[in-house]
Protein backbone atom coordinates (compact mmCIF):
# COMPACT_ATOMS: atom_id res chain seq x y z
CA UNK A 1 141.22 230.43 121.16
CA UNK A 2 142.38 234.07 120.81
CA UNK A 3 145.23 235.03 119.16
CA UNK A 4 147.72 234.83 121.99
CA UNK A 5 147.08 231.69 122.63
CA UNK A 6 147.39 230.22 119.09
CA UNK A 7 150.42 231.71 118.66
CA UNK A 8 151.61 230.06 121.93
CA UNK A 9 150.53 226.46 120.55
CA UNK A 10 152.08 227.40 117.82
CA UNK A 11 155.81 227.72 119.07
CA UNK A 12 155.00 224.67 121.31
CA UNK A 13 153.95 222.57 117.95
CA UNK A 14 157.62 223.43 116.19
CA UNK A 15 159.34 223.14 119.46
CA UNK A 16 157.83 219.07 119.86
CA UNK A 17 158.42 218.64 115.78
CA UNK A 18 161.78 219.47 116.04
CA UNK A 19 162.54 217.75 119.44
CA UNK A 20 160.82 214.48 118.40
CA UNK A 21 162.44 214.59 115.25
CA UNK A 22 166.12 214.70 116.24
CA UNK A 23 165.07 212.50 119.01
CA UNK A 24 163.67 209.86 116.93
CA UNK A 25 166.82 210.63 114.60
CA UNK A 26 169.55 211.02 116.18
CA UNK A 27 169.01 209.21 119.74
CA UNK A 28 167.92 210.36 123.28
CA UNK A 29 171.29 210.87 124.48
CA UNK A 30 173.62 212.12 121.29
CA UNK A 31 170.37 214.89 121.54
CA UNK A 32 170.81 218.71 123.51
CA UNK A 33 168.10 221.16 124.12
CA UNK A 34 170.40 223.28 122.21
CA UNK A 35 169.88 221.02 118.99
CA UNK A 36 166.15 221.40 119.61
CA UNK A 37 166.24 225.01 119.89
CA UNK A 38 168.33 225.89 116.67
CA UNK A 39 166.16 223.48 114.58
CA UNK A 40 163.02 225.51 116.01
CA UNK A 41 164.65 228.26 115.60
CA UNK A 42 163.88 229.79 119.14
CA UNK A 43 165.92 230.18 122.40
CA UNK A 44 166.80 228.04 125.08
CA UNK A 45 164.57 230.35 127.28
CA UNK A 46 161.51 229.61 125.22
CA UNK A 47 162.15 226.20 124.77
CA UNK A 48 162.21 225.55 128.82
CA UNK A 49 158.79 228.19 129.10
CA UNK A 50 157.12 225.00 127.33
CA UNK A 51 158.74 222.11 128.57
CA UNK A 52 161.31 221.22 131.59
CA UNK A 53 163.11 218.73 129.61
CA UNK A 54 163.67 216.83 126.70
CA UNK A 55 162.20 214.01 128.09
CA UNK A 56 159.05 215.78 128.50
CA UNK A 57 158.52 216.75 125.02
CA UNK A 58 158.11 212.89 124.47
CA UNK A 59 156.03 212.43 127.49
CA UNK A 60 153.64 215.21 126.41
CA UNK A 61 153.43 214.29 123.16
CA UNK A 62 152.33 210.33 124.49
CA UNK A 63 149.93 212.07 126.86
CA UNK A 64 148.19 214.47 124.14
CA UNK A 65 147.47 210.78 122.81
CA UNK A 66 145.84 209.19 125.71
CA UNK A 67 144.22 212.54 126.14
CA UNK A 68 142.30 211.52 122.39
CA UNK A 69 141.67 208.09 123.32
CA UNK A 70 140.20 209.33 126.41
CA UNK A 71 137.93 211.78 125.00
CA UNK A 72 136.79 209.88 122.11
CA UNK A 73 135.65 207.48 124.65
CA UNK A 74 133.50 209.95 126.13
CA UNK A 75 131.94 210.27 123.12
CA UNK A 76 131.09 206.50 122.41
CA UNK A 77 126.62 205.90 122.30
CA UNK A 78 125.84 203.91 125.66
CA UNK A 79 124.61 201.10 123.89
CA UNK A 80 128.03 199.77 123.28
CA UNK A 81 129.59 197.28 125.23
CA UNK A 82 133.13 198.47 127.06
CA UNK A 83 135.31 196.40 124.18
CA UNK A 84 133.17 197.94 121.40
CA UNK A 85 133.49 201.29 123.08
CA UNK A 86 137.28 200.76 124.01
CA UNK A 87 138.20 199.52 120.56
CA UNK A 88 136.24 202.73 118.96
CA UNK A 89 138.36 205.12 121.36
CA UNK A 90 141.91 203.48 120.09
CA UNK A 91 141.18 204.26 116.25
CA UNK A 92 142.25 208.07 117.30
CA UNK A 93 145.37 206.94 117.91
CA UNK A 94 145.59 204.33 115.08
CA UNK A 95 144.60 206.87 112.91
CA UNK A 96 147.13 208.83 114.19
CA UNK A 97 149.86 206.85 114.08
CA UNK A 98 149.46 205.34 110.97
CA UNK A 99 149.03 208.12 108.46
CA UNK A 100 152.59 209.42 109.52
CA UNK A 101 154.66 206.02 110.15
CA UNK A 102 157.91 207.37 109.22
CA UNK A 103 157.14 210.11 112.43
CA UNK A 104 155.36 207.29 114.34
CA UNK A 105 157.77 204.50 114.03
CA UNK A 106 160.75 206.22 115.23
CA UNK A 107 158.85 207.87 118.41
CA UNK A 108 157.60 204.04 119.54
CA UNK A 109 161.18 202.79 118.96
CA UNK A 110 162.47 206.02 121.36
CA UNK A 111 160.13 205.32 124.05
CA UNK A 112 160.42 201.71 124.15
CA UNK A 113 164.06 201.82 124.08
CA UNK A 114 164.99 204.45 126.48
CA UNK A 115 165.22 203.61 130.33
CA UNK A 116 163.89 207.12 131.19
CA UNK A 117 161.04 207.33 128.70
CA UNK A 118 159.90 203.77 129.14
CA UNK A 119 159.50 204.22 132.79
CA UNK A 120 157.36 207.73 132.16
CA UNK A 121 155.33 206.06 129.36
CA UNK A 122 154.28 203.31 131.91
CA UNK A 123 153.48 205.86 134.64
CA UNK A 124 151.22 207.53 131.96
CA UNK A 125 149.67 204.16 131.08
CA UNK A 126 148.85 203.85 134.64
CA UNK A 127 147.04 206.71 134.62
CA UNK A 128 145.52 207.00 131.75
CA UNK A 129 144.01 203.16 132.68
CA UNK A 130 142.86 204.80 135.62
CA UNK A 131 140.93 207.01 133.67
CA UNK A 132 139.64 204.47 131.09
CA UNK A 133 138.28 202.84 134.04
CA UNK A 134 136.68 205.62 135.84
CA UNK A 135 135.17 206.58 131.81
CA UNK A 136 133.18 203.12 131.42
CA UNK A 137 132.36 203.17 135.31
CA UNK A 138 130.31 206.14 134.63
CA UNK A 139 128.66 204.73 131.62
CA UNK A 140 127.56 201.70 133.32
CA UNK A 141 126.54 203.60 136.67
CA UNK A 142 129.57 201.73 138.57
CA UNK A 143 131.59 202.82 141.04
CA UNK A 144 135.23 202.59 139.50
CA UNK A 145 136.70 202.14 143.43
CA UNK A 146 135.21 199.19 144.27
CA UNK A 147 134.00 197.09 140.81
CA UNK A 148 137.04 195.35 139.26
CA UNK A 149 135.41 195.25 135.48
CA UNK A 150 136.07 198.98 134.37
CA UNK A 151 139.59 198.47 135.60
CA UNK A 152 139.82 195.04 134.21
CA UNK A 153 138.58 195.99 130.97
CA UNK A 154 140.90 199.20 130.61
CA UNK A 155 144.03 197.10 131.02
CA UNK A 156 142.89 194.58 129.28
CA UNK A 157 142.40 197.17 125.93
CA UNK A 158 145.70 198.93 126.59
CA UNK A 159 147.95 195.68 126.61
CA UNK A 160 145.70 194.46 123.38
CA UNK A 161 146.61 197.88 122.11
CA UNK A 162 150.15 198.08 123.22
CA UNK A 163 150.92 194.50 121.85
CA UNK A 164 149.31 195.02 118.23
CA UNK A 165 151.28 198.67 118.26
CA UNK A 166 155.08 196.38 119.36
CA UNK A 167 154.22 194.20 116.67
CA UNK A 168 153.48 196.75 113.72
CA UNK A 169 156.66 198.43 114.83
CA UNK A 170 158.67 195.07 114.44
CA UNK A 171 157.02 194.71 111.17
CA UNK A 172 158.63 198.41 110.59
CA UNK A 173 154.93 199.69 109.43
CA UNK A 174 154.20 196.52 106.92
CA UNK A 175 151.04 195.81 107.68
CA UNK A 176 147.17 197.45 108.57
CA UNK A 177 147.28 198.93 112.12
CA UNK A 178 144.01 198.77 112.31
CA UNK A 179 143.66 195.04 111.71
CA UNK A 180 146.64 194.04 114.09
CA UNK A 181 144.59 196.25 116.90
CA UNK A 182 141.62 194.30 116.32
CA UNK A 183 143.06 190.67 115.92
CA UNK A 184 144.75 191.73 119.48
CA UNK A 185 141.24 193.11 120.71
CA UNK A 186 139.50 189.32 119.65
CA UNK A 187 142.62 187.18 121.40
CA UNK A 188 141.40 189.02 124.45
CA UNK A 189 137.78 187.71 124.14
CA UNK A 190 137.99 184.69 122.07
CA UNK A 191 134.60 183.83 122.56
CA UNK A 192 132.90 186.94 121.16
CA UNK A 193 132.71 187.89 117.73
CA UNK A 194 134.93 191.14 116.49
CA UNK A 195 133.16 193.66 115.03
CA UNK A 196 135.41 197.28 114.54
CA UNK A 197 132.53 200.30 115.65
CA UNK A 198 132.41 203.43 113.84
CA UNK A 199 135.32 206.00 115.04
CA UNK A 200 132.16 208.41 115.36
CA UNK A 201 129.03 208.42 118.13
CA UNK A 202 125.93 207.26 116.72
């Protein structure tokens, strides 16, 4: 990354640490780009040469997530089955999520409670399911068009993951992430014993 370009991230980083903050503190609609610029510290011009909207800060900042689960998928050894490898690929975002729960907590209670951002986070769970799919298809050789497990199995890991995320958040962070994603993983196969893989390839 050259120097240009790390300066560039960086003005893009305090611009989505600001916005998310007053969003998560203050409310969606009590919140003005204006806000977000003065606590960056920038002007409304810069703030609009990284994102179009408000809303989009959020929407990127869900998508840079799925983005990690999706890579980190990539990475999973072939010898896994596509729960093991699944489960593996959510830790990212577990790990994530949980160090900072006082950022976390906040941003799932926005999303989930705003019209606008509720209906973009599902539109980026549809895709990024998409792309879970079209990820284990190519490990197994499949064609993710016409075989219904990739697809299966990709929703079936992001409502596990969704659910155990809604219920941490009701529990206001009390709790291990980690084991609420993985009790939610085993409801899904009930026959099959859990077992968490490493967060790293073999």
């Amino acid at each position: 990354m050259t120097i240009a370009e790390r300066k560039r991230q960086l003005v893009r980083d305090q611009l989505g640490e600001a916005a998310l903050r007053l969003l998560a503190g203050q409310g969606y609609e009590q919140t003005t780009v204006d806000q977000i610029v003065a606590a960056a510290g920038v002007s409304r011009r810069t703030f609009f040469r990284y994102f179009k909207s408000k809303e989009d800060v959020v929407v990127e900042s869900v998508s840079d997530l799925g983005a990690a689960i999706r890579g980190e998928l990539a990475t999973r050894p072939d010898h896994e089955s596509p729960q093991e490898a699944l489960r593996a690929a959510f830790a990212v975002a577990i790990e994530q999520m949980a160090e900072e729960p006082a950022k976390s907590l906040p941003l799932i209670r926005l999303v989930f409670g705003t019209p606008a951002l509720h209906r973009r986070f599902l539109e980026n769970q549809s895709v990024l399911q998409e792309e879970l799919a079209a990820e284990l298809a190519r490990r197994e050789g499949l064609d993710a068009r016409d075989d219904l497990g990739p697809a299966l199995a990709a929703g079936v890991a992001l409502t596990a993951f969704q659910v155990a995320v809604e219920s941490w958040t009701r529990r206001d962070g009390d709790g291990d992430l980690n084991a609420l994603v993985d009790e939610a993983f085993a409801l899904t196969n009930p026959g099959a014993a859990t077992q968490r893989p490493s967060a790293t390839a073999d």
